[in-house]
C-alpha atoms as a PDB file:
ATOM      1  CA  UNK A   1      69.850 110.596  72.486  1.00  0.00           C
ATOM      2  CA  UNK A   2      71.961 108.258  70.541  1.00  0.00           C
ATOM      3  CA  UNK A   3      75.328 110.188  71.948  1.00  0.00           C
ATOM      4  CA  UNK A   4      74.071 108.959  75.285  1.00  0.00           C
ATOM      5  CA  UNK A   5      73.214 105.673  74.448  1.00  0.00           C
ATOM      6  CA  UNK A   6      76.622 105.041  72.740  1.00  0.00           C
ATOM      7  CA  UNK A   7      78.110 106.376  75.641  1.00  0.00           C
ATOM      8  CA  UNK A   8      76.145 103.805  78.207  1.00  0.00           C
ATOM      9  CA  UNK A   9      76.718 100.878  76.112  1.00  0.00           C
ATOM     10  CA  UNK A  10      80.646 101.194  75.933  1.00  0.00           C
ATOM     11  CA  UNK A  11      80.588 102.372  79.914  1.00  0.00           C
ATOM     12  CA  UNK A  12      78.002  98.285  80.431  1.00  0.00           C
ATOM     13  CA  UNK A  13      80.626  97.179  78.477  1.00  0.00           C
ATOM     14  CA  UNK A  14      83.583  97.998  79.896  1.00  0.00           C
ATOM     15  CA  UNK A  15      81.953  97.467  83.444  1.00  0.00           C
ATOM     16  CA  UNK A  16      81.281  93.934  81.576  1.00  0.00           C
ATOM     17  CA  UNK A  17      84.778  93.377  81.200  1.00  0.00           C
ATOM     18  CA  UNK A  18      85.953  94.129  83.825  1.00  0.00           C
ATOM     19  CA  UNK A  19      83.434  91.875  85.847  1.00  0.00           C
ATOM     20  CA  UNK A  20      84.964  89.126  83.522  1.00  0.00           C
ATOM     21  CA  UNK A  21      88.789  89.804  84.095  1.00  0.00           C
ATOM     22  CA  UNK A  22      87.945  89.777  88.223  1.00  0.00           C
ATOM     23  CA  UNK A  23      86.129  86.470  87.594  1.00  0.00           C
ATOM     24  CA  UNK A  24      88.567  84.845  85.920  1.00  0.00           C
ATOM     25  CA  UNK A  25      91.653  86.113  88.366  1.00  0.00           C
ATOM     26  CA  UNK A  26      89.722  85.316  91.013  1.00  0.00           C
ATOM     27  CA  UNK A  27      89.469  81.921  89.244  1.00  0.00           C
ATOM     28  CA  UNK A  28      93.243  81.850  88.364  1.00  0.00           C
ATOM     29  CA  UNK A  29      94.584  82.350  92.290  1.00  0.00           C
ATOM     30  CA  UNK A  30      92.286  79.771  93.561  1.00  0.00           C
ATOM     31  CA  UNK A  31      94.018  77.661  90.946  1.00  0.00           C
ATOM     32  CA  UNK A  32      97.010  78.255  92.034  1.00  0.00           C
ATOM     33  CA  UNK A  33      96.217  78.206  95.870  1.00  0.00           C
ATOM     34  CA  UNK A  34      94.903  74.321  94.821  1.00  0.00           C
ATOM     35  CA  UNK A  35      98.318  74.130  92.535  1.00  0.00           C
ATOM     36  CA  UNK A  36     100.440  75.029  94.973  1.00  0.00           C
ATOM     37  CA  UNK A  37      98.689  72.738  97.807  1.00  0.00           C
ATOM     38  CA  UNK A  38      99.230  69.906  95.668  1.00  0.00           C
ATOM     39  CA  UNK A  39     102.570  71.160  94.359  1.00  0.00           C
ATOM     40  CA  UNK A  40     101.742  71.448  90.643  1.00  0.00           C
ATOM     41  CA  UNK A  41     101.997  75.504  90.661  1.00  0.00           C
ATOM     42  CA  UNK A  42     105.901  76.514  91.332  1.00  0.00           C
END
């Protein structure tokens, strides 16, 4: 069914996304946990 297909695709996609945005939080508070250490971050 292409309906369901179209469906699955935006849901991978989204799930995608969001994987990313965690990631790259994740990513930004270590950052600023290093920042911070070092006094860079404010």
């Amino acid at each position: 069914d292409d309906e369901i297909n179209a469906i699955e695709n935006l849901v991978n996609e989204k799930i995608l996304k969001n994987l990313l945005v965690e990631k790259f939080n994740t990513t930004l508070n270590e950052a600023k946990k290093l920042g911070a250490r070092f006094g860079i971050f404010r």
